[in-house]
Protein backbone atom coordinates (compact mmCIF):
# COMPACT_ATOMS: atom_id res chain seq x y z
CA UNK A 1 0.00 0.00 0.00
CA UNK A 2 1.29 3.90 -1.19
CA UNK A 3 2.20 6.05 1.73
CA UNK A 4 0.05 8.73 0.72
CA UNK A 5 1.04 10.72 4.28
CA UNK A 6 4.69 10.61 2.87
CA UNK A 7 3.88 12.55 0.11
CA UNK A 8 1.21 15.35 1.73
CA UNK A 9 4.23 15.77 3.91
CA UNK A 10 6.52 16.00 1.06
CA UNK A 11 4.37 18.67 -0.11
CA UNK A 12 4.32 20.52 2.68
CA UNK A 13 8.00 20.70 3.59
CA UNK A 14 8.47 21.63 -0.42
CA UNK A 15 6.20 24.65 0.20
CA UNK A 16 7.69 26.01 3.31
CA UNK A 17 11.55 25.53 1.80
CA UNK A 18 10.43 27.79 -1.08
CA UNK A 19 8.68 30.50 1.02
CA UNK A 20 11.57 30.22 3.47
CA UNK A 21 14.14 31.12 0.42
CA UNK A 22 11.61 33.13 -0.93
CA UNK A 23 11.76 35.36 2.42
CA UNK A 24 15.77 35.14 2.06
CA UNK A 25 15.92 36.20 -1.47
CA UNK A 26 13.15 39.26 -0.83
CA UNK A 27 13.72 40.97 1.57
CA UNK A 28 17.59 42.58 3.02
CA UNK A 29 17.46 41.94 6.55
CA UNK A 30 15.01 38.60 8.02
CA UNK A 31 14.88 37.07 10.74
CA UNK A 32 13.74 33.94 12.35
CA UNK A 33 11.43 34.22 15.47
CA UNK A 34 13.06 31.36 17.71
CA UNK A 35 11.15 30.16 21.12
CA UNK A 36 12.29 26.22 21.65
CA UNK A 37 8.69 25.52 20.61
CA UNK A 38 7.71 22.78 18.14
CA UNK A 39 6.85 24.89 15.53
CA UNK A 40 9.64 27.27 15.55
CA UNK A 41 12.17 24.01 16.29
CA UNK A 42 10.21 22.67 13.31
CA UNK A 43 11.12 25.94 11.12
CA UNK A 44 14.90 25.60 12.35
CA UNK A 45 14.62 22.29 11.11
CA UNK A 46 13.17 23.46 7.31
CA UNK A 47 15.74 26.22 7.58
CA UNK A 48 18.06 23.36 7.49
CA UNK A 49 17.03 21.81 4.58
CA UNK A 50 16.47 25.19 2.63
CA UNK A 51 20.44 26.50 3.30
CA UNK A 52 22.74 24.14 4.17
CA UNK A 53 25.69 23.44 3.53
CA UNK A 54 25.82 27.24 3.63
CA UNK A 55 24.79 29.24 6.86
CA UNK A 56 21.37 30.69 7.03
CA UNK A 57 20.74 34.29 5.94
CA UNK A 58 19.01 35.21 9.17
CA UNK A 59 19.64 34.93 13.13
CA UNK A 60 17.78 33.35 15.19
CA UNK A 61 15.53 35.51 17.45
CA UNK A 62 13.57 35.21 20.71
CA UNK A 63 11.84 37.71 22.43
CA UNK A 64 12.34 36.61 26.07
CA UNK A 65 9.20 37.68 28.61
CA UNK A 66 11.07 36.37 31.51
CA UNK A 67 8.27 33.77 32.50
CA UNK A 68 9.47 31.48 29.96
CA UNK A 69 9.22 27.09 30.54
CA UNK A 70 12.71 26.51 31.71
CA UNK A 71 13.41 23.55 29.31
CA UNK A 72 12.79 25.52 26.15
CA UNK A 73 14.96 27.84 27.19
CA UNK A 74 17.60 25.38 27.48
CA UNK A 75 16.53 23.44 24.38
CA UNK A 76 16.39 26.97 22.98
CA UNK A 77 20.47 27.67 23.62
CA UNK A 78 21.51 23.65 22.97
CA UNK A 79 19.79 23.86 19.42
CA UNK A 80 21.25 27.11 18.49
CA UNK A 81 24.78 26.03 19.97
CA UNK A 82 24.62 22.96 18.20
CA UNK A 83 23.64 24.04 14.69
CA UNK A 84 26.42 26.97 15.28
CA UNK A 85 23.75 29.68 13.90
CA UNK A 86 23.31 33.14 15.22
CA UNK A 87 20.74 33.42 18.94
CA UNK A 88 19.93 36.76 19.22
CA UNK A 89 17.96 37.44 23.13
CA UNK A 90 16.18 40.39 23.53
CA UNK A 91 13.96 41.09 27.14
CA UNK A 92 10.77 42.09 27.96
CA UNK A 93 12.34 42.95 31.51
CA UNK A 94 14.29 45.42 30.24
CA UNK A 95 12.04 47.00 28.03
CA UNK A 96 9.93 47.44 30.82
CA UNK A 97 12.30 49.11 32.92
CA UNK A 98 13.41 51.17 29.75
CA UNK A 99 10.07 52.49 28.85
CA UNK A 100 8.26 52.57 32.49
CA UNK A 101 5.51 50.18 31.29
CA UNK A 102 3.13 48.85 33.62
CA UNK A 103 2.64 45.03 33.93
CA UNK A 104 -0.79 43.39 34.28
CA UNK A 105 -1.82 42.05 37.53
CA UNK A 106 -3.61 39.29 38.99
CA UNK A 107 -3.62 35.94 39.28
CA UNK A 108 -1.89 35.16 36.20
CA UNK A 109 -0.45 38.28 35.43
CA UNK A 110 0.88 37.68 31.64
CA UNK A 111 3.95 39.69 29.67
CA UNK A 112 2.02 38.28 26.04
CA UNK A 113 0.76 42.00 25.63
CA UNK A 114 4.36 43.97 26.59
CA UNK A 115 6.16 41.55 24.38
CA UNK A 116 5.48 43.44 20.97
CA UNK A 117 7.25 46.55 23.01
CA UNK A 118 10.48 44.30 22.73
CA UNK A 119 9.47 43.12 19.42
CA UNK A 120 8.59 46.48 18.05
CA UNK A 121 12.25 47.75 19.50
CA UNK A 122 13.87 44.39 18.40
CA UNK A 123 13.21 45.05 14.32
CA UNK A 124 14.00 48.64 14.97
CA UNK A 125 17.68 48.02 16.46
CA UNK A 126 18.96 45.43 13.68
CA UNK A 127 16.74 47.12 10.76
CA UNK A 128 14.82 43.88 10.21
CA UNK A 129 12.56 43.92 7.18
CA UNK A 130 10.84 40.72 7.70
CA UNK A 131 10.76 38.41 10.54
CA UNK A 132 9.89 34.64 9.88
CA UNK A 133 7.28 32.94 12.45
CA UNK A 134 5.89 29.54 13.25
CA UNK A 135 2.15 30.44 13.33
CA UNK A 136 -0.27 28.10 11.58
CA UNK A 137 -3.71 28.94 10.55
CA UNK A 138 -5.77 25.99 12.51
CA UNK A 139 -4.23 27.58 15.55
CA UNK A 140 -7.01 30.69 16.18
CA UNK A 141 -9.43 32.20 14.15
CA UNK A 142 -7.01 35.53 13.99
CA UNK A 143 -4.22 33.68 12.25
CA UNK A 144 -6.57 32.05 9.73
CA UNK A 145 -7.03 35.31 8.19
CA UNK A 146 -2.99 36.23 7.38
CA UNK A 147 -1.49 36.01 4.14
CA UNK A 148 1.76 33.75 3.89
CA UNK A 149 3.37 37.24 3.60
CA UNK A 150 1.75 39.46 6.02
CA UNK A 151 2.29 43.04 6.19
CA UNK A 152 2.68 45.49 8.89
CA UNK A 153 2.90 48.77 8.83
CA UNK A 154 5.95 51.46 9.96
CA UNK A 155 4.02 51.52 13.52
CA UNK A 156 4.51 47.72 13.17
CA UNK A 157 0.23 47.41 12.90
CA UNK A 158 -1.76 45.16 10.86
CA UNK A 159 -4.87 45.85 9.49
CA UNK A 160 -6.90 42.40 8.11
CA UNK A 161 -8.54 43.77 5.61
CA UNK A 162 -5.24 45.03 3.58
CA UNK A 163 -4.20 41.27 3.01
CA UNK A 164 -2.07 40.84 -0.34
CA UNK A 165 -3.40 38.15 -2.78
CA UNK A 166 -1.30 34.91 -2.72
CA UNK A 167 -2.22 33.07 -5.72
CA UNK A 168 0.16 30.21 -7.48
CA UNK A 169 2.40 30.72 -4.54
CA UNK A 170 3.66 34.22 -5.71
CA UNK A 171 4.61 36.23 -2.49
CA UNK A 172 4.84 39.96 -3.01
CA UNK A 173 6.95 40.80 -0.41
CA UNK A 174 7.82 44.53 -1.89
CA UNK A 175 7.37 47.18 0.77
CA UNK A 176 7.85 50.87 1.83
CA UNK A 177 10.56 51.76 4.34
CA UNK A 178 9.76 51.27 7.40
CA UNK A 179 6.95 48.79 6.97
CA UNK A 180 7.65 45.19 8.06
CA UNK A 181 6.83 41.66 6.98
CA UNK A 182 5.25 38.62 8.82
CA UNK A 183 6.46 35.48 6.74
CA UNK A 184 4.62 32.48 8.26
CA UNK A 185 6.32 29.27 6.23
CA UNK A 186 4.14 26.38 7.92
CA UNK A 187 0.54 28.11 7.64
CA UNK A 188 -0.89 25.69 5.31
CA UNK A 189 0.56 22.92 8.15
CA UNK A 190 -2.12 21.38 11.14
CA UNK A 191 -0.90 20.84 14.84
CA UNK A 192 -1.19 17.01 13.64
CA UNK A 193 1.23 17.98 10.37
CA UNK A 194 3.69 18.94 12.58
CA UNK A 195 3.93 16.38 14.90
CA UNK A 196 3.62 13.52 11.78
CA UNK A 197 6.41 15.69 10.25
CA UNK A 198 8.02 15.67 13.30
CA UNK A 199 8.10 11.39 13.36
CA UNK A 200 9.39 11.44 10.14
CA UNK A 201 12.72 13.71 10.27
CA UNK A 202 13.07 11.98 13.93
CA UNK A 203 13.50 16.14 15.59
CA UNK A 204 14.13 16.48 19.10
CA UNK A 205 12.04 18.41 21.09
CA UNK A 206 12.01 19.39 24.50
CA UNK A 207 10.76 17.15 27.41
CA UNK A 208 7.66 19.19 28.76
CA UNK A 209 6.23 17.95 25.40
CA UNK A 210 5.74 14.61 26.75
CA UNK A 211 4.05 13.49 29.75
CA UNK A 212 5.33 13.95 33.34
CA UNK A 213 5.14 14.61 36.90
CA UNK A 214 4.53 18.24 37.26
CA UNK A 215 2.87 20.46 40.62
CA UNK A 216 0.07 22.16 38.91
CA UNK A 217 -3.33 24.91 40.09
CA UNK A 218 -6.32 23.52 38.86
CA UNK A 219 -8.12 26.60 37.84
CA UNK A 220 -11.18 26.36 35.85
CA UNK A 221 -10.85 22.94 34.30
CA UNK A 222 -7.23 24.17 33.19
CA UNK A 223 -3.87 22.93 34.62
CA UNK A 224 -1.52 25.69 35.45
CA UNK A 225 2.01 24.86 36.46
CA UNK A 226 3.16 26.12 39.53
CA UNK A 227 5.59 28.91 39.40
CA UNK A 228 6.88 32.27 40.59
CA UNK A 229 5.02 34.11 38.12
CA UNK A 230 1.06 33.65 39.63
CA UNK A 231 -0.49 34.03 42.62
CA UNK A 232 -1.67 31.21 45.31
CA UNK A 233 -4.88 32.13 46.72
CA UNK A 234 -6.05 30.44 49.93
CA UNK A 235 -8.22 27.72 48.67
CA UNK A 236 -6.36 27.08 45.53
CA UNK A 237 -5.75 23.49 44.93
CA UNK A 238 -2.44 22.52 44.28
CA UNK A 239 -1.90 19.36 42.82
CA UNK A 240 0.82 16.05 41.36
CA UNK A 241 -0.43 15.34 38.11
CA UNK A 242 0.78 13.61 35.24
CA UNK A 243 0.59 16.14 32.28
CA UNK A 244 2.40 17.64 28.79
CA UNK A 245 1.96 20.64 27.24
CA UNK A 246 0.28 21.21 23.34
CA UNK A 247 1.75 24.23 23.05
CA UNK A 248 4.71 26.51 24.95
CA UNK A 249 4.21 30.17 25.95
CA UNK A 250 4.29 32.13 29.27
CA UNK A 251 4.40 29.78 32.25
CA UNK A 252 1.55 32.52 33.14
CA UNK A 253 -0.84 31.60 30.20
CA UNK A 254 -0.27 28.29 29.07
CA UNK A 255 -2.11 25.68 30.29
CA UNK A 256 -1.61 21.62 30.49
CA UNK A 257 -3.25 18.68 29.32
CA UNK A 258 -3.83 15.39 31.05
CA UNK A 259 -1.73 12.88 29.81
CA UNK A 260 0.14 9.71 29.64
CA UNK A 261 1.88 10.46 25.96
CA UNK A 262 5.44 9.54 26.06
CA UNK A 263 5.85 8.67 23.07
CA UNK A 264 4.72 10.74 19.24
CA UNK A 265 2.82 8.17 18.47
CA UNK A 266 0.70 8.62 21.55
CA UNK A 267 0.58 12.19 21.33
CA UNK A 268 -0.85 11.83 17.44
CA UNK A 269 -3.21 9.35 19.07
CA UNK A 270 -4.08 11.97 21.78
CA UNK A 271 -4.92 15.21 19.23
CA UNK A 272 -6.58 13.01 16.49
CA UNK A 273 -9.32 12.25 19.76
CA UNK A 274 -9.25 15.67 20.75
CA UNK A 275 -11.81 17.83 18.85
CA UNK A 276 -10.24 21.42 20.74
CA UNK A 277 -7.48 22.99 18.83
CA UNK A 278 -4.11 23.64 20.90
CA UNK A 279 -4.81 27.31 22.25
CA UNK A 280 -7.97 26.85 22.22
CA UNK A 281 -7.67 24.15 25.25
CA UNK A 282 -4.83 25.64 26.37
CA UNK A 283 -4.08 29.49 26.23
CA UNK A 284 -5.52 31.16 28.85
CA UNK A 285 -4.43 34.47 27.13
CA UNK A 286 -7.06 33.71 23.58
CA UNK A 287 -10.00 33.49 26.24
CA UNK A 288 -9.98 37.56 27.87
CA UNK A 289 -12.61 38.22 24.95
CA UNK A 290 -14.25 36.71 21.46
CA UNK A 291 -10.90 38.96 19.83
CA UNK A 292 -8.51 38.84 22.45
CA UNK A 293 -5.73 37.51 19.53
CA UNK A 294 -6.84 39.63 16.86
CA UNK A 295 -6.63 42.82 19.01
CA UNK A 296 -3.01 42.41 19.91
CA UNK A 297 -2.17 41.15 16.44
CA UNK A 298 -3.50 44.87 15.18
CA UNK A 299 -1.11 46.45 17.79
CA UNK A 300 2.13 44.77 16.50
CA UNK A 301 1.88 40.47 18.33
CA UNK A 302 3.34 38.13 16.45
């Protein structure tokens, strides 16, 4: 019997290598937005593919909030050691110390909003024309509606309804100074896409992917790790569970699953049960209204 899955995945990773040199041969100065998550390991990976032997024409680039998962930080720094390519770290800490900006409070008092601050000042320091993302459009209803080449204006805004068309793959990625690009290679890919792509070229990912032993707040049918960065209330129940995460952001946002998945096959078994998409079981960020993403995707978020 064909491997028809080989193929579809063929065609995916064909599509993202040609927007990726696409976004090389376009624009002056690009750059590739670097977490340690699966999808932006997974672009490192492509990246791979698309350049060597030669070294890529972009750094690496992570806009640190400071309430990061510890173990893609370090799978962050081992990746970008290990493929010898260019890890550029820029803070939301400092830019909030910089620019006197006022953090949310609360329970789970998140950075998501302050990081397009650093972002904003990040493109403006090293003159970046274009930076390269892992979003996908089955993540959130906002994302669905970007181009493959997304623009943004010289405030660093996007407006939804001034969406280039995209048709036979032909990316217009001419702009005006001062505006910026969004190049998202892996939009056409699912969660499930990823993680059968991710089988297949055998990629290492970090551990809080899998299942594990992890102290977590029970808050409103969501699993919150324990850490520095919320608040205990008295009656908060803090419990041992066995749990991996879909998706990595803020320790402050990003909720776990249930789960005994230690393997990718079990985690493909897992999301091909699950009829929620990633954020949308897991982001406790998407939920603070109907446009929460969309709103600070006009203002300059990723």
């Amino acid at each position: 019997m064909a491997d028809y899955s080989l193929d579809y995945l063929g065609q995916l990773e064909s599509e993202a290598i040609h927007i990726l040199r696409e976004a090389a041969g376009q624009f002056e100065r690009p750059a590739l937005l670097f977490s340690g998550g699966k999808d932006s390991i997974t672009l490192v990976h492509l990246a791979l593919k698309a350049f060597r032997p030669g070294k890529f024409p972009f750094p690496l680039v992570h806009i640190d909030t400071g309430h990061n998962f510890p173990e893609a930080l370090d799978f962050r720094d081992e990746l970008a050691a290990r493929i010898g390519e260019q890890l550029i770290v820029r803070k939301v800490e400092d830019t909030i110390k910089a620019k006197g900006l006022t953090e949310n409070k609360g329970k789970f008092a998140s950075r998501n909003a302050l990081q397009t601050y650093t972002l904003l000042d990040t493109i403006a320091e090293f003159g970046f024309d274009a930076c390269i993302g892992g979003a996908r459009r089955d993540e959130e209803k906002a994302r669905a509606k970007e181009r493959i080449f997304s623009i943004r204006n010289e405030f660093g805004q996007w407006d939804p309804k001034l969406q280039r068309p995209e048709l036979w793959n032909i990316f217009n990625g001419r702009i005006h100074k001062g505006e910026n690009v969004r190049v998202f290679p892996i939009s056409n890919w699912t969660e499930l896409d990823i993680w059968h792509y991710i089988r297949r070229e055998k990629i290492d990912l970090p551990s809080i992917y899998f299942a594990h032993e992890r102290e977590v707040l029970q808050h409103q049918q969501q699993l919150i790790a324990l850490s520095p960065f919320i608040r205990i209330d008295e009656g908060d129940q803090v419990q041992n569970r066995r749990v991996r995460y879909r998706t990595v952001g803020d320790m402050t946002c990003t909720a776990a699953v249930a789960s005994e998945a230690v393997t990718i096959d079990d985690i493909i078994n897992e999301i091909t049960a699950t009829a929620t998409s990633e954020r949308g079981e897991t982001r406790i960020d998407d939920r603070v209204s109907e446009a929460a993403m969309e709103d600070r995707k006009r203002t300059g978020y990723f």
